[in-house]
C-alpha atoms as a PDB file:
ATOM      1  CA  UNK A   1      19.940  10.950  -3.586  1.00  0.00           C
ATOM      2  CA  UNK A   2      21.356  10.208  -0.011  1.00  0.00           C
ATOM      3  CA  UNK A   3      22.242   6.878   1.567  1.00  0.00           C
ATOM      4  CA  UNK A   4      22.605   7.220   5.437  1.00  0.00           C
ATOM      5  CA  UNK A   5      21.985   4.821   8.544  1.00  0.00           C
ATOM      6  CA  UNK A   6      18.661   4.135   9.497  1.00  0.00           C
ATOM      7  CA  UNK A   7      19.447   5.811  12.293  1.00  0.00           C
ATOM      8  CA  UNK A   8      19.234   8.775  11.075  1.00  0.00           C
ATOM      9  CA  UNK A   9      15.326   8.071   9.737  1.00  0.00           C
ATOM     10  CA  UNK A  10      14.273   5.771  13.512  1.00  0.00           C
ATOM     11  CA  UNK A  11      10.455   6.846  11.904  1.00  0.00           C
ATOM     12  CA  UNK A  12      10.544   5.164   9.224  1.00  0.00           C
ATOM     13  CA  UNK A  13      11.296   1.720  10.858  1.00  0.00           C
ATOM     14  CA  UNK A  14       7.365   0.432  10.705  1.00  0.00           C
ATOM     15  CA  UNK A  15       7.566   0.846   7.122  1.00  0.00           C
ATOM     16  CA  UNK A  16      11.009  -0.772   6.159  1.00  0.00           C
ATOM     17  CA  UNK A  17       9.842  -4.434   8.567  1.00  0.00           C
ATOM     18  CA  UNK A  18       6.826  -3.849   6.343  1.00  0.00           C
ATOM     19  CA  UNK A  19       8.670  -3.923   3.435  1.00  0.00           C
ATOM     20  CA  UNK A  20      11.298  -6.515   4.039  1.00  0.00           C
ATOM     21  CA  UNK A  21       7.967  -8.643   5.768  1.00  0.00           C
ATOM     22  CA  UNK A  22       6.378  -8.907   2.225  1.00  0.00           C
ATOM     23  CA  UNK A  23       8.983  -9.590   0.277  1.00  0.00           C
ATOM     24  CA  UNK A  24      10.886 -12.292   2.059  1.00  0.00           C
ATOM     25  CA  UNK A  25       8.065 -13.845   5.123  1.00  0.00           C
ATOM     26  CA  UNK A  26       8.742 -16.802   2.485  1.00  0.00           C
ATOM     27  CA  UNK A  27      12.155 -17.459   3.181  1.00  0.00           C
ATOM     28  CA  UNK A  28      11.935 -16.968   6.991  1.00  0.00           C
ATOM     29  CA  UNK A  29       8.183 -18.722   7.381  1.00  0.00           C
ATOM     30  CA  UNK A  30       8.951 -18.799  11.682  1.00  0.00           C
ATOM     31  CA  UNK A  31       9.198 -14.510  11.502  1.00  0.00           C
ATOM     32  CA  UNK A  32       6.399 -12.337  12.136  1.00  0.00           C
ATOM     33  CA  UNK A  33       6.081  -8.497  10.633  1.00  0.00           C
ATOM     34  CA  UNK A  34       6.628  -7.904  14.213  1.00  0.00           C
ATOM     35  CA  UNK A  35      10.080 -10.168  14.066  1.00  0.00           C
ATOM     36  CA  UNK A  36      11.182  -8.265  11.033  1.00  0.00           C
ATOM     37  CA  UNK A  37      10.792  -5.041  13.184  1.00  0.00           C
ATOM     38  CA  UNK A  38      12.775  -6.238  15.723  1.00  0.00           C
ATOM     39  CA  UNK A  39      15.634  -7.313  13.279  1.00  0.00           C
ATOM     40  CA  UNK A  40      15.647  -3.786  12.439  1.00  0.00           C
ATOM     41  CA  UNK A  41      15.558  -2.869  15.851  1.00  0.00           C
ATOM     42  CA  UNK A  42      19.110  -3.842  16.734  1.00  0.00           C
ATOM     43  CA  UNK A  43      20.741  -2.590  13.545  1.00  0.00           C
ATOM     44  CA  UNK A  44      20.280   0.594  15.084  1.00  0.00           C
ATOM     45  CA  UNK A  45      22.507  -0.442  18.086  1.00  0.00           C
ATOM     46  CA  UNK A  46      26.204   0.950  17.868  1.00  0.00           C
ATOM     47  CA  UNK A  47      28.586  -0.356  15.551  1.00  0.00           C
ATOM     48  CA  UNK A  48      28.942  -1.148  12.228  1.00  0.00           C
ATOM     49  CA  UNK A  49      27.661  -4.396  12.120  1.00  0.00           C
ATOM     50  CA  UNK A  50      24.603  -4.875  12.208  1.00  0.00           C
ATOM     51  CA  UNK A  51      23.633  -1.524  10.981  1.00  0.00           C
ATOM     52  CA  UNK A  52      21.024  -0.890   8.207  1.00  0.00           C
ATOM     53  CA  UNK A  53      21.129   1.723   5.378  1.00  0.00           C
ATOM     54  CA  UNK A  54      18.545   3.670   3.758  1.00  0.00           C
ATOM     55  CA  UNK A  55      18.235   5.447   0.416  1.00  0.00           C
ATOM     56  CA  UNK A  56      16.754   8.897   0.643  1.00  0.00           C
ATOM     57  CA  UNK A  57      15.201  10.705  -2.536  1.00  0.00           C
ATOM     58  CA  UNK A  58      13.547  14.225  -1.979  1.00  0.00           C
ATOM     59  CA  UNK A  59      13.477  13.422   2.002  1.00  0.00           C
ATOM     60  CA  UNK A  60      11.943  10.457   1.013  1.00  0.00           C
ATOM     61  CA  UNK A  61      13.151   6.690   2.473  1.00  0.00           C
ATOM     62  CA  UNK A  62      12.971   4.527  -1.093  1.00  0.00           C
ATOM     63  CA  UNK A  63      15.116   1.571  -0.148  1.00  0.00           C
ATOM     64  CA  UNK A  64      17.316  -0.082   2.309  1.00  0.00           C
ATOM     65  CA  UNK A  65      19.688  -2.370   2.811  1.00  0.00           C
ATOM     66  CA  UNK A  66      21.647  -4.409   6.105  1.00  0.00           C
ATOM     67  CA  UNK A  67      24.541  -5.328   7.086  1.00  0.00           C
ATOM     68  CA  UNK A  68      24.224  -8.533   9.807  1.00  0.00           C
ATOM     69  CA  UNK A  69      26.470 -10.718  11.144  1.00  0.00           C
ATOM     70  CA  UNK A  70      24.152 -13.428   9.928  1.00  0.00           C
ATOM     71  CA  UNK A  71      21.228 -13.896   7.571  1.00  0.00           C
ATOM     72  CA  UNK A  72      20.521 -17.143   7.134  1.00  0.00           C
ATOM     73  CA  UNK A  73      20.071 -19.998   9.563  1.00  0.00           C
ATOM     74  CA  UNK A  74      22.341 -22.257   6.929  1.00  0.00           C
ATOM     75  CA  UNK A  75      26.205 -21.205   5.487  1.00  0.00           C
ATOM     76  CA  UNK A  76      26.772 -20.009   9.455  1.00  0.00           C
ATOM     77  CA  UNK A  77      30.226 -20.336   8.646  1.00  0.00           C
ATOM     78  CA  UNK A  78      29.948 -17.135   6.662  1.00  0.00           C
ATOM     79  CA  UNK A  79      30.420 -13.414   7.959  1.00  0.00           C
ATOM     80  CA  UNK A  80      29.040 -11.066   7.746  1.00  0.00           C
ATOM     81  CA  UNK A  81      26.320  -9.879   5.299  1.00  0.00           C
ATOM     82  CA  UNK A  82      24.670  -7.636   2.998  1.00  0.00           C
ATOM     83  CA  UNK A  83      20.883  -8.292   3.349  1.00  0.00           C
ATOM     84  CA  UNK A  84      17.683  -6.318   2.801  1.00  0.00           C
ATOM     85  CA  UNK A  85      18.288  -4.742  -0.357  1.00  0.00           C
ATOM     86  CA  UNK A  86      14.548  -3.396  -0.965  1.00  0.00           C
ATOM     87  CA  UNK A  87      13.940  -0.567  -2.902  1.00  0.00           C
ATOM     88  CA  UNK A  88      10.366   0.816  -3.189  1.00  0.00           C
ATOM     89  CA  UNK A  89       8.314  -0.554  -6.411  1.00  0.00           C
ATOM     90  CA  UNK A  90       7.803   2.725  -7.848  1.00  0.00           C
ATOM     91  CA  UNK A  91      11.562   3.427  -7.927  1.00  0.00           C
ATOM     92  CA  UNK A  92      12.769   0.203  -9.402  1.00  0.00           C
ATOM     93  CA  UNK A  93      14.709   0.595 -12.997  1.00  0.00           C
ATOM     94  CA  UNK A  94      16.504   3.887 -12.052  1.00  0.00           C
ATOM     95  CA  UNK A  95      19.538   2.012 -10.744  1.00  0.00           C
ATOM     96  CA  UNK A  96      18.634   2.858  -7.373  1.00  0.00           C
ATOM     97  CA  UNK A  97      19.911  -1.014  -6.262  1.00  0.00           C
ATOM     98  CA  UNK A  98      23.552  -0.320  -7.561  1.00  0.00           C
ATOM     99  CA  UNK A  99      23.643   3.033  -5.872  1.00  0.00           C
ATOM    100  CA  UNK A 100      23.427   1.866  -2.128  1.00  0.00           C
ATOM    101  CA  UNK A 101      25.173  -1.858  -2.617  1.00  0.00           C
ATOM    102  CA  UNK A 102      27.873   0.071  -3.930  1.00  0.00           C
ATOM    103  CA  UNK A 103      27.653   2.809  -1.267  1.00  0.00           C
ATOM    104  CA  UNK A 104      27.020   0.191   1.394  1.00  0.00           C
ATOM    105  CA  UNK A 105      30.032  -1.779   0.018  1.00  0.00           C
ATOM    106  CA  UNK A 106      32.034   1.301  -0.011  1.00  0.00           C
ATOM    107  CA  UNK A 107      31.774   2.011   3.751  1.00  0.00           C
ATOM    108  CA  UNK A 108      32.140  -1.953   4.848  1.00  0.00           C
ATOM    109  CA  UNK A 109      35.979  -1.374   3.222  1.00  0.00           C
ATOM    110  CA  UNK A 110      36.251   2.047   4.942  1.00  0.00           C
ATOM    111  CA  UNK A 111      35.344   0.251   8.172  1.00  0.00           C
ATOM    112  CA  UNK A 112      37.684  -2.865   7.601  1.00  0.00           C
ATOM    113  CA  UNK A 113      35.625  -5.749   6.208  1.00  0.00           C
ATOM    114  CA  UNK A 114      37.107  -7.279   3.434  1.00  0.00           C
ATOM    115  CA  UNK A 115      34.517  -9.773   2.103  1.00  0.00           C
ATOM    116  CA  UNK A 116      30.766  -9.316   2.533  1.00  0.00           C
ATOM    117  CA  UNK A 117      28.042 -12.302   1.408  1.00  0.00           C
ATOM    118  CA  UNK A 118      24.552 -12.360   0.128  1.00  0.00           C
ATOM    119  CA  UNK A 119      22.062 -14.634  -0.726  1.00  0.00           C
ATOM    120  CA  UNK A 120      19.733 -14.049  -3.486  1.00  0.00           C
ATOM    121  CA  UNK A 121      16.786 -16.293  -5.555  1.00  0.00           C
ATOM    122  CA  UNK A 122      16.934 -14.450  -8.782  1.00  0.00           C
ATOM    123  CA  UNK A 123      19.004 -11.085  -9.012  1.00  0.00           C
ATOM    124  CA  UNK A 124      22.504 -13.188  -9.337  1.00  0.00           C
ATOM    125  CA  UNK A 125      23.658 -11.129 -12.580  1.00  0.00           C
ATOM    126  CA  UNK A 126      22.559  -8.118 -10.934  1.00  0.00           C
ATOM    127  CA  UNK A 127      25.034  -8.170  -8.370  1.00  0.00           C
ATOM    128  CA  UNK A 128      27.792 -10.303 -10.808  1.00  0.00           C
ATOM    129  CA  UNK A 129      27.444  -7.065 -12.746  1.00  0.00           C
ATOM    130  CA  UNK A 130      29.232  -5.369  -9.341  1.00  0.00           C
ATOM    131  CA  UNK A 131      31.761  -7.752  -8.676  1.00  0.00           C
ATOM    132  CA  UNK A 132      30.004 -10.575  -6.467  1.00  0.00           C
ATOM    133  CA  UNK A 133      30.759 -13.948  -7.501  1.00  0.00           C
ATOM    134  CA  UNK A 134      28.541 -17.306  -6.582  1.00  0.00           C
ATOM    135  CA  UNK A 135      30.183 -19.675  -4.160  1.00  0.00           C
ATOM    136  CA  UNK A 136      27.504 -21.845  -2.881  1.00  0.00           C
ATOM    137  CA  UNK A 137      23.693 -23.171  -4.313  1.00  0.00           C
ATOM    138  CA  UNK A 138      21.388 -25.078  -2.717  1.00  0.00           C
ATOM    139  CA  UNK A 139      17.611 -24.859  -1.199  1.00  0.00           C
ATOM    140  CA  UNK A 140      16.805 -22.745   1.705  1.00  0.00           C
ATOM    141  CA  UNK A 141      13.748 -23.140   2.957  1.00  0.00           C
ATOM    142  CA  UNK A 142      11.780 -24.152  -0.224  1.00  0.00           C
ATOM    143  CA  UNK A 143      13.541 -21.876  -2.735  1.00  0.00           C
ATOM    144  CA  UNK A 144      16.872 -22.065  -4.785  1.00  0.00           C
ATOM    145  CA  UNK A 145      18.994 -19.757  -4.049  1.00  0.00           C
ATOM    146  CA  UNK A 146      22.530 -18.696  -4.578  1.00  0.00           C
ATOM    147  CA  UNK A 147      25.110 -17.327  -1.927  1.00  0.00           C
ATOM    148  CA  UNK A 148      27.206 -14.611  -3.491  1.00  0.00           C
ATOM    149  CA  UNK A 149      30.396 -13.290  -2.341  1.00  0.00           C
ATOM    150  CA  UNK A 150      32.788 -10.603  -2.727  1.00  0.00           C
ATOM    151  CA  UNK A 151      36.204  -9.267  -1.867  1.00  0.00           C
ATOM    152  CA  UNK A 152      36.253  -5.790  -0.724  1.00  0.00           C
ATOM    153  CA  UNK A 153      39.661  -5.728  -1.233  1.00  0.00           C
ATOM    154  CA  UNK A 154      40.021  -5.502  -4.739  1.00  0.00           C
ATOM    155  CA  UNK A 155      37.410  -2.967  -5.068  1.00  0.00           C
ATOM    156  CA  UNK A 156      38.572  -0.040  -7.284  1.00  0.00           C
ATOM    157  CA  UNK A 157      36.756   3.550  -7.145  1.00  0.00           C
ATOM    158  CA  UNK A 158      35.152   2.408  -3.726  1.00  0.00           C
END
């Protein structure tokens, strides 16, 4: 199990704005698949943010995650992100999800962030359970959801 940059795995692209298309079109109603691409698109530009992450099993992409300056048109005062956490149906329960937020969290503190934020609907204890803490509720675009936050900082073993 590998977590690299997206980068390294440009192929695989189509199938990631796929992914991230039919999970969250709901949230972002004025993107097309073809909008979701392009976000991905310039994550692969250089530096650190925005970059996206992938999780690799077998020489298989089964997840991914972002890092972007911004992710929601609301809480613009916020910066910058952890976004795109998808990992593929068939390898949900294995803690996949903890292994690349904490990997992804890991290099944000190697490369000088010190807080990240999220948004989620419904995973809010999953990432309490790794140290993020809810600052802010409210509805964004039809759906309650809950920004999270956390202090790289005080990350130990990271």
């Amino acid at each position: 199990m590998r977590v690299e940059l997206l980068n390294l795995h440009q192929d695989e692209l189509p199938k990631l704005a796929n992914w991230h298309y039919q999970e969250w079109h709901n949230l972002y109603p004025e993107k097309t698949a073809a909008d979701f691409a392009l976000d991905l698109q310039e994550s692969l530009q250089q530096g650190f943010v925005p970059s996206t992450w992938v999780l690799v099993d077998n020489g298989k992409v089964v997840g991914s995650t972002s890092l972007l300056e911004q992710d929601m048109s609301a809480n613009t005062d916020l910066t910058p992100w952890i976004a795109n956490v998808f990992i593929e149906p068939g390898h949900r329960g294995r803690g996949l999800g903890k292994v690349i937020i904490k990997e992804v969290m890991r290099q944000a503190k190697l490369n000088g962030l010190s807080r990240l934020y999220l948004f989620t609907e419904d995973q809010m204890a999953f990432y309490q359970n790794l140290g993020w803490q809810i600052i802010r509720q409210h509805d964004y675009n039809g759906a309650a959801v809950s920004v999270m936050s956390i202090e790289l900082n005080t990350l130990t073993g990271n």
